[in-house]
N, C-alpha and C. Protein backbone atom coordinates (compact mmCIF):
# COMPACT_ATOMS: atom_id res chain seq x y z
N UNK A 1 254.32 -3.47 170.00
CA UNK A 1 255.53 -2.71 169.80
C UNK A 1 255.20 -1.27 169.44
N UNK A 2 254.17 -1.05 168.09
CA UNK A 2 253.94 -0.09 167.96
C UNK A 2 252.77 0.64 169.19
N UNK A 3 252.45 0.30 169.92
CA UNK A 3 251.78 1.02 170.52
C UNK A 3 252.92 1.36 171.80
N UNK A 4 253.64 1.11 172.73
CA UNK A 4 254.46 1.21 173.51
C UNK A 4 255.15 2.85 173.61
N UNK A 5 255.58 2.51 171.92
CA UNK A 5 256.47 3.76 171.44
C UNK A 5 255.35 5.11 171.09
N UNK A 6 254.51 4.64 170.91
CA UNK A 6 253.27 5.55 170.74
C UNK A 6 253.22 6.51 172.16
N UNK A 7 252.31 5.85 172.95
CA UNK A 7 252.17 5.85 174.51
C UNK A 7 253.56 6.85 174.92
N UNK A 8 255.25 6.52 174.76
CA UNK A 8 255.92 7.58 174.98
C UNK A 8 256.08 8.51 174.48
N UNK A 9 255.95 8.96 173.10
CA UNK A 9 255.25 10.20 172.55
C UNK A 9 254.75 10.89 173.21
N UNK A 10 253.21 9.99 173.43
CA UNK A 10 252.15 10.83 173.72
C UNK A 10 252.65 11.21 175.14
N UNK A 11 253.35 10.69 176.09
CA UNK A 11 253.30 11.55 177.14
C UNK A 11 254.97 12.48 177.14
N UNK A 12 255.09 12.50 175.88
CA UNK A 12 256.60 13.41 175.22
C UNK A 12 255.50 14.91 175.10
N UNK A 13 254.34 14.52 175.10
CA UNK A 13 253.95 15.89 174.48
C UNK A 13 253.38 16.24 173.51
N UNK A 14 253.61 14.81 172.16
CA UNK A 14 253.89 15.15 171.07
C UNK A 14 251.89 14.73 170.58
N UNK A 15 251.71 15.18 170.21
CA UNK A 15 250.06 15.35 169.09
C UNK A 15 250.21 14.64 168.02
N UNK A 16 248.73 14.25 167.44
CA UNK A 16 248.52 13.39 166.11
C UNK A 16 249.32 12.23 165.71
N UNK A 17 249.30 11.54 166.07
CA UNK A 17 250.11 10.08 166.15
C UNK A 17 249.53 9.18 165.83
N UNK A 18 250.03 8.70 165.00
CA UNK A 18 249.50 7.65 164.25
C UNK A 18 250.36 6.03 164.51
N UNK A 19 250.17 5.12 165.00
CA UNK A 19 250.68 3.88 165.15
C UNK A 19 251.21 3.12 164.44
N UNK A 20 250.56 3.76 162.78
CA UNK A 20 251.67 3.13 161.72
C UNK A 20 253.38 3.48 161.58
N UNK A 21 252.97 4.40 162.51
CA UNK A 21 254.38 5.40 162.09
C UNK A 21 255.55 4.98 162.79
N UNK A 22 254.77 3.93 163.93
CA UNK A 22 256.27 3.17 165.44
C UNK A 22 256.33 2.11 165.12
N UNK A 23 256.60 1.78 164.18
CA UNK A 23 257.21 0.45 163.43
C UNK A 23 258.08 -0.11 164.34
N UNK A 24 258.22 -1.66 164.26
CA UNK A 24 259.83 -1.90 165.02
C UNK A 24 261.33 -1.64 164.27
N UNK A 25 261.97 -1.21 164.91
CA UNK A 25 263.18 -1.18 163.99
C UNK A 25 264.14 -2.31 164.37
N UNK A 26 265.36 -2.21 163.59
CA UNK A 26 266.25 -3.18 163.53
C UNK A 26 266.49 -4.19 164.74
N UNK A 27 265.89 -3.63 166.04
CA UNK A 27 266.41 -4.40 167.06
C UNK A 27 264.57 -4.34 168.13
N UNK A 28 263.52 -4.79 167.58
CA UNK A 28 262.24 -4.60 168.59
C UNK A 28 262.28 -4.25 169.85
N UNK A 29 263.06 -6.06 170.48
CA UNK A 29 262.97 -5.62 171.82
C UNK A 29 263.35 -4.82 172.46
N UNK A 30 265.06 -4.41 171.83
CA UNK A 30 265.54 -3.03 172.59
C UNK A 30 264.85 -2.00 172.88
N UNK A 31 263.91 -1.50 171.34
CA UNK A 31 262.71 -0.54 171.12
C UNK A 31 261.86 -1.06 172.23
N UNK A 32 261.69 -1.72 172.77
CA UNK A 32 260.16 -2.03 173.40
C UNK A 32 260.89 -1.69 174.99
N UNK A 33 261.89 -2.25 175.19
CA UNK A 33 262.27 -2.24 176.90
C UNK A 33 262.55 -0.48 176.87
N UNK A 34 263.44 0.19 175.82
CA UNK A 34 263.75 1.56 175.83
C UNK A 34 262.38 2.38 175.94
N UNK A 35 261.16 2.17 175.21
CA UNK A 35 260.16 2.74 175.42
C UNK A 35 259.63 2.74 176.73
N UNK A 36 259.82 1.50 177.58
CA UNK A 36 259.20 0.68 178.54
C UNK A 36 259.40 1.76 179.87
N UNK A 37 260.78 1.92 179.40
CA UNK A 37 261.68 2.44 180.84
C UNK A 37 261.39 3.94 180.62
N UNK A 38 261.27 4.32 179.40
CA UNK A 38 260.79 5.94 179.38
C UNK A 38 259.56 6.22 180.02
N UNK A 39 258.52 4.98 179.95
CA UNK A 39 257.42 5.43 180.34
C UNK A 39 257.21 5.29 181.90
N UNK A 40 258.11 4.29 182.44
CA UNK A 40 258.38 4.54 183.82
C UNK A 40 259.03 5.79 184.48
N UNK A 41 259.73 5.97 184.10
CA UNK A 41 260.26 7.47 184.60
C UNK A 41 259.10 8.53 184.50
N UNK A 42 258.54 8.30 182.89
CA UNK A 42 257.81 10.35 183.16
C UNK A 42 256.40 9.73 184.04
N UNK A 43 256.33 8.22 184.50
CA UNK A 43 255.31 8.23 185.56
C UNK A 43 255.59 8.54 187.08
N UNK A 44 256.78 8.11 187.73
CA UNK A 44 257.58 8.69 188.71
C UNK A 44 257.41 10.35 188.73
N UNK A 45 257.86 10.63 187.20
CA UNK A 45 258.06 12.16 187.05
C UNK A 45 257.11 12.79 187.33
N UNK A 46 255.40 12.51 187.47
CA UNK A 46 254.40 12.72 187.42
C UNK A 46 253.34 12.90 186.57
N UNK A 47 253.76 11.68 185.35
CA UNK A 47 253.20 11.90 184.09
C UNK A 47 251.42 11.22 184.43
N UNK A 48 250.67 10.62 185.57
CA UNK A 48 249.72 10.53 186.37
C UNK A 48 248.70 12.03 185.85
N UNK A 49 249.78 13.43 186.25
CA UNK A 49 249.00 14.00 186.85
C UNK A 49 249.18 15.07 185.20
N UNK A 50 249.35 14.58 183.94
CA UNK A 50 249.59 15.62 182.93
C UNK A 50 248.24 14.77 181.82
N UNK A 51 248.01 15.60 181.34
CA UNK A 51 246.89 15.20 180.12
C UNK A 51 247.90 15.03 178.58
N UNK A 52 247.50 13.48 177.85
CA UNK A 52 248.33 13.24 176.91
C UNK A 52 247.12 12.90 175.59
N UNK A 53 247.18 13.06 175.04
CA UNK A 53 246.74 12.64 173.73
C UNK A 53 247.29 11.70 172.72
N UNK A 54 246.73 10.42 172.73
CA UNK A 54 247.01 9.25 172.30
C UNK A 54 246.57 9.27 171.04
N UNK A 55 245.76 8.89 170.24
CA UNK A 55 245.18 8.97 169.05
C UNK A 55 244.13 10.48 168.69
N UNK A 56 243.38 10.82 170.01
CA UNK A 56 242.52 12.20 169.74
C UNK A 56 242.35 13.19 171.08
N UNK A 57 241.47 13.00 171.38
CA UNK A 57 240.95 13.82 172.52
C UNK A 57 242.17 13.36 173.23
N UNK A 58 242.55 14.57 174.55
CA UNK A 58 243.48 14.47 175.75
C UNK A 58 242.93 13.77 176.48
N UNK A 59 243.81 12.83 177.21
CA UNK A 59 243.06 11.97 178.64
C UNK A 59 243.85 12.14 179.82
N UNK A 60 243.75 11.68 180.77
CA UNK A 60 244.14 12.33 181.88
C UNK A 60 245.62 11.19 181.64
N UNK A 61 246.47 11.29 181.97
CA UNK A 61 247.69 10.30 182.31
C UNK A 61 247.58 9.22 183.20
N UNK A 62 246.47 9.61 184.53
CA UNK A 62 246.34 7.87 185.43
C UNK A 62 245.61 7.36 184.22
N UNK A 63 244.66 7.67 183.52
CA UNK A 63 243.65 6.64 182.71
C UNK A 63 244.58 6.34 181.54
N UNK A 64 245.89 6.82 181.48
CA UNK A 64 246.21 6.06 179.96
C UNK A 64 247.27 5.02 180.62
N UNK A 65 247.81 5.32 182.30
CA UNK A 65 248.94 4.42 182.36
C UNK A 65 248.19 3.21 182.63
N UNK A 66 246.79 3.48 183.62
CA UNK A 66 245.68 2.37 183.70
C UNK A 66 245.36 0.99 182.88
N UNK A 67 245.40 2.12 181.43
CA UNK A 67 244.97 1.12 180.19
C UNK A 67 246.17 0.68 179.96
N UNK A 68 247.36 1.17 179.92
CA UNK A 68 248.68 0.50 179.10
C UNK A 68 248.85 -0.90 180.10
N UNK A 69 248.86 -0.52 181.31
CA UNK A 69 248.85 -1.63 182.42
C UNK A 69 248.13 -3.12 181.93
N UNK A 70 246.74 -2.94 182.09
CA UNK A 70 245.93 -3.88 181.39
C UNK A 70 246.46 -4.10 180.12
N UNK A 71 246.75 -3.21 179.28
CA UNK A 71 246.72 -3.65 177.54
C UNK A 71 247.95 -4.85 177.56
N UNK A 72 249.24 -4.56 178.02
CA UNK A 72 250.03 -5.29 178.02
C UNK A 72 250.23 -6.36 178.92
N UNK A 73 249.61 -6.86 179.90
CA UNK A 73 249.18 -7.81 180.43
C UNK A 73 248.59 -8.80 179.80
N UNK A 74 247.33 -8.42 179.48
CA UNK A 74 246.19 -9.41 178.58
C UNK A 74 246.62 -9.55 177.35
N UNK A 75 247.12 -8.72 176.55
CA UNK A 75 247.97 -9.04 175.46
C UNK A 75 249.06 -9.76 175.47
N UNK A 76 249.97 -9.61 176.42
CA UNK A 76 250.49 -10.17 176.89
C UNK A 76 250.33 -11.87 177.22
N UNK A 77 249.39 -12.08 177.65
CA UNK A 77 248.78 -13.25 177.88
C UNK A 77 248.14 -13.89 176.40
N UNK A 78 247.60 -13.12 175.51
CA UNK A 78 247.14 -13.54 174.34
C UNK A 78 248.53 -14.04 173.43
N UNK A 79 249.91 -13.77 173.66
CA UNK A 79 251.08 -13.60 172.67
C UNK A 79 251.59 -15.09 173.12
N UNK A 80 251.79 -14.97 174.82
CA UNK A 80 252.26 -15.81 175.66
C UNK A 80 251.58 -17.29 175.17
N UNK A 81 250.67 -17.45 175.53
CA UNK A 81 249.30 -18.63 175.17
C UNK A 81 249.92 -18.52 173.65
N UNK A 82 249.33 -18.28 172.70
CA UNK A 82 249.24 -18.56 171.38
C UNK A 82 250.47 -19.14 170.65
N UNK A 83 251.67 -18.55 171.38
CA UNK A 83 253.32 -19.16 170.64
C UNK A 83 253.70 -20.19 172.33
N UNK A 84 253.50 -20.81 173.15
CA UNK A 84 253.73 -21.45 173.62
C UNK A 84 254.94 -21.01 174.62
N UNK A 85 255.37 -19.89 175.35
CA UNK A 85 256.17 -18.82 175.83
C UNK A 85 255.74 -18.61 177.27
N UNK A 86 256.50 -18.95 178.35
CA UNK A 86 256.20 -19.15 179.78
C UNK A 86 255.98 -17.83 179.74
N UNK A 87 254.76 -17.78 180.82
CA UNK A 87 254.13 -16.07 181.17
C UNK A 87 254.81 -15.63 182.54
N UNK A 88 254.90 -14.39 182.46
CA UNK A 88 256.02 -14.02 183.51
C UNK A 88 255.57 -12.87 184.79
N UNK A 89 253.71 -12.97 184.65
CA UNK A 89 253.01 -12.00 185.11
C UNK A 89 253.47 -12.77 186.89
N UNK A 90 253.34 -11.82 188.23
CA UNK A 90 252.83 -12.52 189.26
C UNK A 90 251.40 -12.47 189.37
N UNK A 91 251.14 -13.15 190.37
CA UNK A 91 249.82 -13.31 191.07
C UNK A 91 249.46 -11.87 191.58
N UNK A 92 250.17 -11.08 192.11
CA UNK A 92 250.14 -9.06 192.52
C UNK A 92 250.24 -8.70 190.92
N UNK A 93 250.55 -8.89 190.30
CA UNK A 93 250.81 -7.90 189.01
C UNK A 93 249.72 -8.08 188.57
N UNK A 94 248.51 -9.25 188.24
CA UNK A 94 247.65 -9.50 187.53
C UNK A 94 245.89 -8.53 188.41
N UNK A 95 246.57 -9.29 189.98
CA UNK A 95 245.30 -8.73 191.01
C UNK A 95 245.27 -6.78 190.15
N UNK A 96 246.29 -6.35 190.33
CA UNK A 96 246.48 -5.11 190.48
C UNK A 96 246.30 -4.41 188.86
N UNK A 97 246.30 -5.06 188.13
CA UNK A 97 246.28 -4.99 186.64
C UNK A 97 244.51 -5.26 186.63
N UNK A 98 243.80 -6.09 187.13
CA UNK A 98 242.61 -6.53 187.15
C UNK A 98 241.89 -5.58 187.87
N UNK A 99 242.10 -4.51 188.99
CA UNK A 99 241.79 -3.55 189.81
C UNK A 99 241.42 -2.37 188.52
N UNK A 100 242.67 -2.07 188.44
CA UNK A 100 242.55 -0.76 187.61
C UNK A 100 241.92 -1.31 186.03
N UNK A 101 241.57 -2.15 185.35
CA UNK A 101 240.67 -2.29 183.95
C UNK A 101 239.21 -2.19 184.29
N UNK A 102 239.11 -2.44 185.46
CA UNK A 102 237.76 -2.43 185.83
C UNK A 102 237.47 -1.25 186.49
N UNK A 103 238.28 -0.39 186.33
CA UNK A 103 237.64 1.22 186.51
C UNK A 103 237.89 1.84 184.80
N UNK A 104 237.88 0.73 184.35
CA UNK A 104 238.08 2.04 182.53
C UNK A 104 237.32 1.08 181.91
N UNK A 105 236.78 -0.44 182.02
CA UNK A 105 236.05 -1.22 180.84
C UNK A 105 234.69 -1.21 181.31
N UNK A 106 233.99 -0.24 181.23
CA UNK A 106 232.65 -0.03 181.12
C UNK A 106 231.68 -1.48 180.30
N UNK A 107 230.22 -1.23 181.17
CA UNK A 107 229.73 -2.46 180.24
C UNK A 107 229.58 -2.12 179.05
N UNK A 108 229.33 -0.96 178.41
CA UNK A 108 229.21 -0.18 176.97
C UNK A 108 230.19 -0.76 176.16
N UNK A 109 231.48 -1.22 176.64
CA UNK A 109 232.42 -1.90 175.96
C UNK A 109 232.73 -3.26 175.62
N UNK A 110 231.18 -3.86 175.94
CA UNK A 110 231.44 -5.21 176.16
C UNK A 110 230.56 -5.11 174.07
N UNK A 111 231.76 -6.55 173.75
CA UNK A 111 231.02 -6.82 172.77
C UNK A 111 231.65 -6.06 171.22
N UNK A 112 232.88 -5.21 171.66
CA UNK A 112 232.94 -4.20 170.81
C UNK A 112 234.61 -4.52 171.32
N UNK A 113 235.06 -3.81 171.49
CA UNK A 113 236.62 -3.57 171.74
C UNK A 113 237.10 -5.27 172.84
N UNK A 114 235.93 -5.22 173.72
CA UNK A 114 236.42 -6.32 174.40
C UNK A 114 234.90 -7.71 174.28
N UNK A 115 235.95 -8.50 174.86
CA UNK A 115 234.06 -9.68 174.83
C UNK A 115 233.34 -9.20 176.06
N UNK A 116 232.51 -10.40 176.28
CA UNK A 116 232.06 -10.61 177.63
C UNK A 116 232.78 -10.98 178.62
N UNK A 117 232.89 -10.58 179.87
CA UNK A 117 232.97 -11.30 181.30
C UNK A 117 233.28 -12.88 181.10
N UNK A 118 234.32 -13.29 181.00
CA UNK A 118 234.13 -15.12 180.68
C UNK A 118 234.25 -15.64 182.42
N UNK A 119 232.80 -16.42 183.02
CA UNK A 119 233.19 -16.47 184.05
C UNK A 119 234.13 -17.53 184.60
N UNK A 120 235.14 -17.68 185.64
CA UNK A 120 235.78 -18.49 186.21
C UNK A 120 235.58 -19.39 187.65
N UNK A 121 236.71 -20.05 188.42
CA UNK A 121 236.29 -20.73 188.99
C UNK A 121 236.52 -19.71 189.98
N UNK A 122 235.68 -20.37 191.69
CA UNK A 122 235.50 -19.48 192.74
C UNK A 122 237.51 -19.43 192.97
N UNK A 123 238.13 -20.77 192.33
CA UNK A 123 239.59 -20.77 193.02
C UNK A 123 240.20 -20.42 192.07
N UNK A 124 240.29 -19.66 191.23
CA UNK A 124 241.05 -19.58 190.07
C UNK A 124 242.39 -18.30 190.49
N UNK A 125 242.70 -17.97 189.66
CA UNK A 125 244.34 -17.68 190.22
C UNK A 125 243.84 -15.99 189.26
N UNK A 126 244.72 -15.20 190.28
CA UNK A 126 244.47 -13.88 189.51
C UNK A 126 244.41 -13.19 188.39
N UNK A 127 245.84 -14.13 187.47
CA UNK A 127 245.59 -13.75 186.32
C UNK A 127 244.78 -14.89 185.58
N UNK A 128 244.15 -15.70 185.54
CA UNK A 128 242.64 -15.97 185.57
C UNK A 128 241.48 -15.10 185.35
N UNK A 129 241.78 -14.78 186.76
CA UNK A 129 240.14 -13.74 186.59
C UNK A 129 240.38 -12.33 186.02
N UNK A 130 241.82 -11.95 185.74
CA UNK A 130 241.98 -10.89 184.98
C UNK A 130 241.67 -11.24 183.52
N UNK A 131 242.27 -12.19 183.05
CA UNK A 131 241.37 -13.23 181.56
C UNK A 131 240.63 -12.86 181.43
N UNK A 132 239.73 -13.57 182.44
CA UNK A 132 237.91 -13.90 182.35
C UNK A 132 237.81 -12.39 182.37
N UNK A 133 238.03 -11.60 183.12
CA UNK A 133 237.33 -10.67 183.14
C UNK A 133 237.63 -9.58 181.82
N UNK A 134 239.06 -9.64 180.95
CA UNK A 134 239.07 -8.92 179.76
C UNK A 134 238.25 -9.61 178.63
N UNK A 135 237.03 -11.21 178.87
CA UNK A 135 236.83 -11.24 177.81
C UNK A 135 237.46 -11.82 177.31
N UNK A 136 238.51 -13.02 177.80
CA UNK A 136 238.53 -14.52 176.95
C UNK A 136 238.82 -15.25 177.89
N UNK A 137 239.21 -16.64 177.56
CA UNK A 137 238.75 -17.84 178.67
C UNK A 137 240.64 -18.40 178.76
N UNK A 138 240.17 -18.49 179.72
CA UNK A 138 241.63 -18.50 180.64
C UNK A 138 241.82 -20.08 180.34
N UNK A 139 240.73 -21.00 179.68
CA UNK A 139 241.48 -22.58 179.54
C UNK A 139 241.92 -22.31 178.22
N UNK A 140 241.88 -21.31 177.43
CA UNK A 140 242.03 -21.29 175.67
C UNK A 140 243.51 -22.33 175.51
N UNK A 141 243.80 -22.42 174.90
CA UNK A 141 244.90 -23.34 173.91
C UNK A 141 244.95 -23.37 172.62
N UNK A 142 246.32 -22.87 171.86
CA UNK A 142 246.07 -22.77 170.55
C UNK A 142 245.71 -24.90 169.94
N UNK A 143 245.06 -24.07 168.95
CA UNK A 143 244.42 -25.74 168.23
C UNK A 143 245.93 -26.22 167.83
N UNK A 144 245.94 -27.90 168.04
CA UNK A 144 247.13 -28.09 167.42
C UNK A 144 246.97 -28.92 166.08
N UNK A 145 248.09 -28.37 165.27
CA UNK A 145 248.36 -28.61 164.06
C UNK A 145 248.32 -29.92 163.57
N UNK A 146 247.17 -30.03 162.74
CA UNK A 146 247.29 -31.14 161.94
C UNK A 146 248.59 -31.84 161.18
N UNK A 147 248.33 -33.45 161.67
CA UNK A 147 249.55 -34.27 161.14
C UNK A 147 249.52 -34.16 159.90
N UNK A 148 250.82 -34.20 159.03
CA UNK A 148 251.24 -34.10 157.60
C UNK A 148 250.45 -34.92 156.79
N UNK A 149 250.06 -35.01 155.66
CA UNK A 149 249.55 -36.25 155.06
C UNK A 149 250.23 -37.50 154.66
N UNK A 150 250.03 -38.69 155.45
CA UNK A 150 251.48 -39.67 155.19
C UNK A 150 251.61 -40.02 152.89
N UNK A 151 252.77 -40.45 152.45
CA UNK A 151 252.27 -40.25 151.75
C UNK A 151 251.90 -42.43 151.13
N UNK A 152 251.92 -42.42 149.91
CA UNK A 152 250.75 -43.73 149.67
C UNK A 152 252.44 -44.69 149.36
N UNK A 153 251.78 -45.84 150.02
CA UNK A 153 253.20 -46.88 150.01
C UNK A 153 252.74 -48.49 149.72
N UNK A 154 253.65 -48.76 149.40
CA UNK A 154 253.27 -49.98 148.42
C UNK A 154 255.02 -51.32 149.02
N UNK A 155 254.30 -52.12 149.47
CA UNK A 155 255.16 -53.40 149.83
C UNK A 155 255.97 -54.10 148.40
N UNK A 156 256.96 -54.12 148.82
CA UNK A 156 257.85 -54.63 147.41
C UNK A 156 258.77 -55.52 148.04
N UNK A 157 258.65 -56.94 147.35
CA UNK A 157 259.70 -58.40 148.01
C UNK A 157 259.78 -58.93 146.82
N UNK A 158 260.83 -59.68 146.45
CA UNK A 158 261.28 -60.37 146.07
C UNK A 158 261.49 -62.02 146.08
N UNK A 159 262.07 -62.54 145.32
CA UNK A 159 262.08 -64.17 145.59
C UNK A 159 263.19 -64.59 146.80
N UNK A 160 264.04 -63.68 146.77
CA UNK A 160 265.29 -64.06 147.63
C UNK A 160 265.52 -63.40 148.82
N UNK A 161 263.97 -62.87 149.53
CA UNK A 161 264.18 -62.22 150.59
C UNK A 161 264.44 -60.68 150.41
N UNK A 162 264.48 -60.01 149.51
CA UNK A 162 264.40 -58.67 149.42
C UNK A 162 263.53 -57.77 149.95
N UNK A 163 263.92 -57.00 150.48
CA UNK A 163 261.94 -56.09 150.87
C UNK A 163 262.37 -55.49 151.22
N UNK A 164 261.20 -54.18 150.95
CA UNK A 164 261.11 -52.32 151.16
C UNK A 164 260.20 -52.00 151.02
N UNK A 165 259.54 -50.79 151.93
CA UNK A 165 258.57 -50.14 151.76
C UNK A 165 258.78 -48.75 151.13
N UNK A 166 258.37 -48.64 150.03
CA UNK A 166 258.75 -47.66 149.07
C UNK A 166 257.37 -46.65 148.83
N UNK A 167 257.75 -45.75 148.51
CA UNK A 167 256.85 -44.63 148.00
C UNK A 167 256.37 -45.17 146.16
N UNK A 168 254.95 -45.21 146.34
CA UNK A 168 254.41 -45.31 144.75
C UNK A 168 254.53 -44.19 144.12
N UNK A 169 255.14 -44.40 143.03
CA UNK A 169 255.50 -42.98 142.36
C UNK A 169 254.54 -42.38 141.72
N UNK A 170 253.72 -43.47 140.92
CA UNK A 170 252.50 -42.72 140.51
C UNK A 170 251.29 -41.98 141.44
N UNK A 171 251.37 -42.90 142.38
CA UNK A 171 250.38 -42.44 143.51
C UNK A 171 250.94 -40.87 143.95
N UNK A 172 252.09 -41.31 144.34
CA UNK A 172 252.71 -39.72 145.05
C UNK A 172 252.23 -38.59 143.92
N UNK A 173 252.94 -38.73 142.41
CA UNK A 173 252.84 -37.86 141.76
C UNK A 173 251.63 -37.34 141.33
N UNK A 174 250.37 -38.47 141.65
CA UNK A 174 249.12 -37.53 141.28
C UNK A 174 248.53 -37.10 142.59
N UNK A 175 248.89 -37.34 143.99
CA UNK A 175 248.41 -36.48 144.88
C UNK A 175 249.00 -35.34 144.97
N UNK A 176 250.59 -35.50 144.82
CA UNK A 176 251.15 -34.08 144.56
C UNK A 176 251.57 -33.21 143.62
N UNK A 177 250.74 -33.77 141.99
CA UNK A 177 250.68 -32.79 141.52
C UNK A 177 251.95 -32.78 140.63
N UNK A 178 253.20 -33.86 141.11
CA UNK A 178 254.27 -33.18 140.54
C UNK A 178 254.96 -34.51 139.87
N UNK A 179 256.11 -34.62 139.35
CA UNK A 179 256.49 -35.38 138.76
C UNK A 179 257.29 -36.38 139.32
N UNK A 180 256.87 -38.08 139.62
CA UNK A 180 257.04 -39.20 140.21
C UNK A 180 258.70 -39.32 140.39
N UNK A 181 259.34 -39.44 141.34
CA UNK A 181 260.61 -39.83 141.64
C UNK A 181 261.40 -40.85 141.10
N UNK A 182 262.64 -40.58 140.80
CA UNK A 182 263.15 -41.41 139.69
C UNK A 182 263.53 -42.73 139.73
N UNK A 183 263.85 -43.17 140.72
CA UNK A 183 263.73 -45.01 141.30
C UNK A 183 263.79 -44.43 142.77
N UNK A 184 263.94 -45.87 143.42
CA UNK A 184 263.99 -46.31 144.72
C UNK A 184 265.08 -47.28 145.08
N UNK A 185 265.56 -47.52 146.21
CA UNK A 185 266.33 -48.41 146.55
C UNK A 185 266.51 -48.94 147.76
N UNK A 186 267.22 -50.37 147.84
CA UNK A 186 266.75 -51.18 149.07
C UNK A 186 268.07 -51.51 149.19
N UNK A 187 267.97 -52.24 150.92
CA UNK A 187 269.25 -53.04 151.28
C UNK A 187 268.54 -54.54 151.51
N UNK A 188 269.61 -55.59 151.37
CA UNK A 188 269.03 -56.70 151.80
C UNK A 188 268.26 -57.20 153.44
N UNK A 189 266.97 -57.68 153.51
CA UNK A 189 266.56 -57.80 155.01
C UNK A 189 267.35 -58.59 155.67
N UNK A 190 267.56 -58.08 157.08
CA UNK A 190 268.56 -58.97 158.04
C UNK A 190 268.33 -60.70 157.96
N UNK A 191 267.00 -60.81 157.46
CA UNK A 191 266.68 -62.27 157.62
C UNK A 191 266.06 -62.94 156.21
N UNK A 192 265.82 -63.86 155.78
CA UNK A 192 264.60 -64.14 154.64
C UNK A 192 263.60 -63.66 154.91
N UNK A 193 262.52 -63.28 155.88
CA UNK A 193 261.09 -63.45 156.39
C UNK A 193 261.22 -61.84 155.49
N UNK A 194 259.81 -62.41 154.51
CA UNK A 194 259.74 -61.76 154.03
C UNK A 194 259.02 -60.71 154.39
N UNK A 195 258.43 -60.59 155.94
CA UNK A 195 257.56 -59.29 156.85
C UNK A 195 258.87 -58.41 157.51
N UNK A 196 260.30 -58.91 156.73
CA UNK A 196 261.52 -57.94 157.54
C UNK A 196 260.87 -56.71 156.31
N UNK A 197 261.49 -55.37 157.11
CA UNK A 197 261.54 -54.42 155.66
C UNK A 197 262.65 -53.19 155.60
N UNK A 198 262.95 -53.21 154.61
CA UNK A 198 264.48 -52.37 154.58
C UNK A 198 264.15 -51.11 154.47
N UNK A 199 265.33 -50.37 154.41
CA UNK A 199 265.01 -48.72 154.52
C UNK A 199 264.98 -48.20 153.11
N UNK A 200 263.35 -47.32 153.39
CA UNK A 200 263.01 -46.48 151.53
C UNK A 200 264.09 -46.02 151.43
N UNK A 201 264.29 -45.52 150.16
CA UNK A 201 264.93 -44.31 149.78
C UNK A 201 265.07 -44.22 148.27
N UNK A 202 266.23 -44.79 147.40
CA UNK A 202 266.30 -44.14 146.19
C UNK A 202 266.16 -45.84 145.94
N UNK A 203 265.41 -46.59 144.77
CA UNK A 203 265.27 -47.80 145.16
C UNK A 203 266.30 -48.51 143.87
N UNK A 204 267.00 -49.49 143.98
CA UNK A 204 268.08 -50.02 142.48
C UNK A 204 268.10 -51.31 143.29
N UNK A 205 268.38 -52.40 142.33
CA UNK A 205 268.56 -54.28 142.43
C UNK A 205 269.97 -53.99 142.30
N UNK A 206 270.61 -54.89 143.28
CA UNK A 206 272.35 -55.42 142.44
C UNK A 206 272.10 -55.53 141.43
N UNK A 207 273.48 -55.27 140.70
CA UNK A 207 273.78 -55.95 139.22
C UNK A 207 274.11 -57.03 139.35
N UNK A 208 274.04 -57.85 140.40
CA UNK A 208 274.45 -59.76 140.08
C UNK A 208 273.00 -60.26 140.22
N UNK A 209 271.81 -59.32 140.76
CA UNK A 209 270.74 -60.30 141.17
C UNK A 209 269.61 -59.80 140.35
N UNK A 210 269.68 -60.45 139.01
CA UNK A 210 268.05 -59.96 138.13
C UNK A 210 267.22 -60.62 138.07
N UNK A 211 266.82 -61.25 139.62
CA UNK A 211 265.73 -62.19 139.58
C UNK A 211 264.38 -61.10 140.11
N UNK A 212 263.39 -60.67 139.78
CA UNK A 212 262.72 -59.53 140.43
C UNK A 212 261.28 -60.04 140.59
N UNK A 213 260.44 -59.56 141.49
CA UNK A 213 259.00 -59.60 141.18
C UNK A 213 258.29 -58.41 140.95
């Protein structure tokens, strides 16, 4: 976000810019498509052929629209992948995005700003080898999240067919630290067999039945 709004600055003209300073405001995406479309125009306009200054030294305007091309692609792809968000690149957008990084990512840059070359398959799909080639691996997948910890449960029946699987209160309260829940409560099982089991929750006996185990 903040770099987008940066990038139209810099080809506004404007010097010394700092990226902390293009925060998103109240509405991002609007900020991001409004930046988006500015920077299409002053490239039409011939912003190619004007020298802009991004963070220091002036660069020529093809080499910064070059890099914005790539930056938001592969980033793009890093945002996409990581939150689970269909990617919306084509197969031409990626070839052509993959053309122009490889006239600005020098091997000097390997290792430092970008990785290595991750290589791919001879059939792999363009934005693939645009991946591989910024330096991460096009099978990545975020790790998935470990299951909750179940918590510790304890079988409770009765003489007359009663049963529930209930939470141990002491158990719970010393894995978590906090103070054991105040009863439990059951419904009667559809059948005698005492392997039926009713639903946990807050656990209490009728008041007609004080036969307990």
């Amino acid at each position: 976000m903040s770099w987008v709004r940066l990038f139209d600055a810099a080809f506004e003209g404007r010097t010394g810019l700092d990226p902390a300073t293009f925060g998103p405001g109240p509405d991002p995406a609007a900020d991001f498509a409004a930046a988006a479309a500015s920077l299409v125009r002053r490239w039409r306009d011939g912003g190619a052929e004007v020298a802009v200054s991004v963070t220091g030294s002036p660069l020529p305007g093809a080499f910064v629209y070059r890099m914005m091309i790539g930056e938001y692609l592969v980033h793009g792809w890093d945002l996409g992948v990581a939150t689970g968000q269909p990617l919306p690149f084509t197969e031409e957008q990626a070839r052509y995005a993959r053309a122009l990084l490889s006239t600005i990512l020098r091997p000097e840059f390997r290792g430092q700003a970008f990785g290595e070359d991750v290589p791919v398959p001879l059939d792999a799909s363009e934005l693939d080898r645009l991946i591989g080639f910024a330096g991460r691996d096009p099978a990545w997948t975020p790790p998935t999240a470990p299951a909750p910890p179940r918590a510790p449960t304890r079988r409770l029946v009765d003489r007359r067919g009663w049963s529930a699987r209930g939470v141990d209160p002491g158990e719970l309260a010393a894995d978590l630290e906090v103070g054991p829940p105040s009863s439990f409560s059951c419904t009667r099982a559809p059948s005698v067999s005492r392997a039926s089991s009713a639903t946990s929750g807050i656990w209490s006996w009728p008041a007609s039945d004080s036969r307990r185990q």
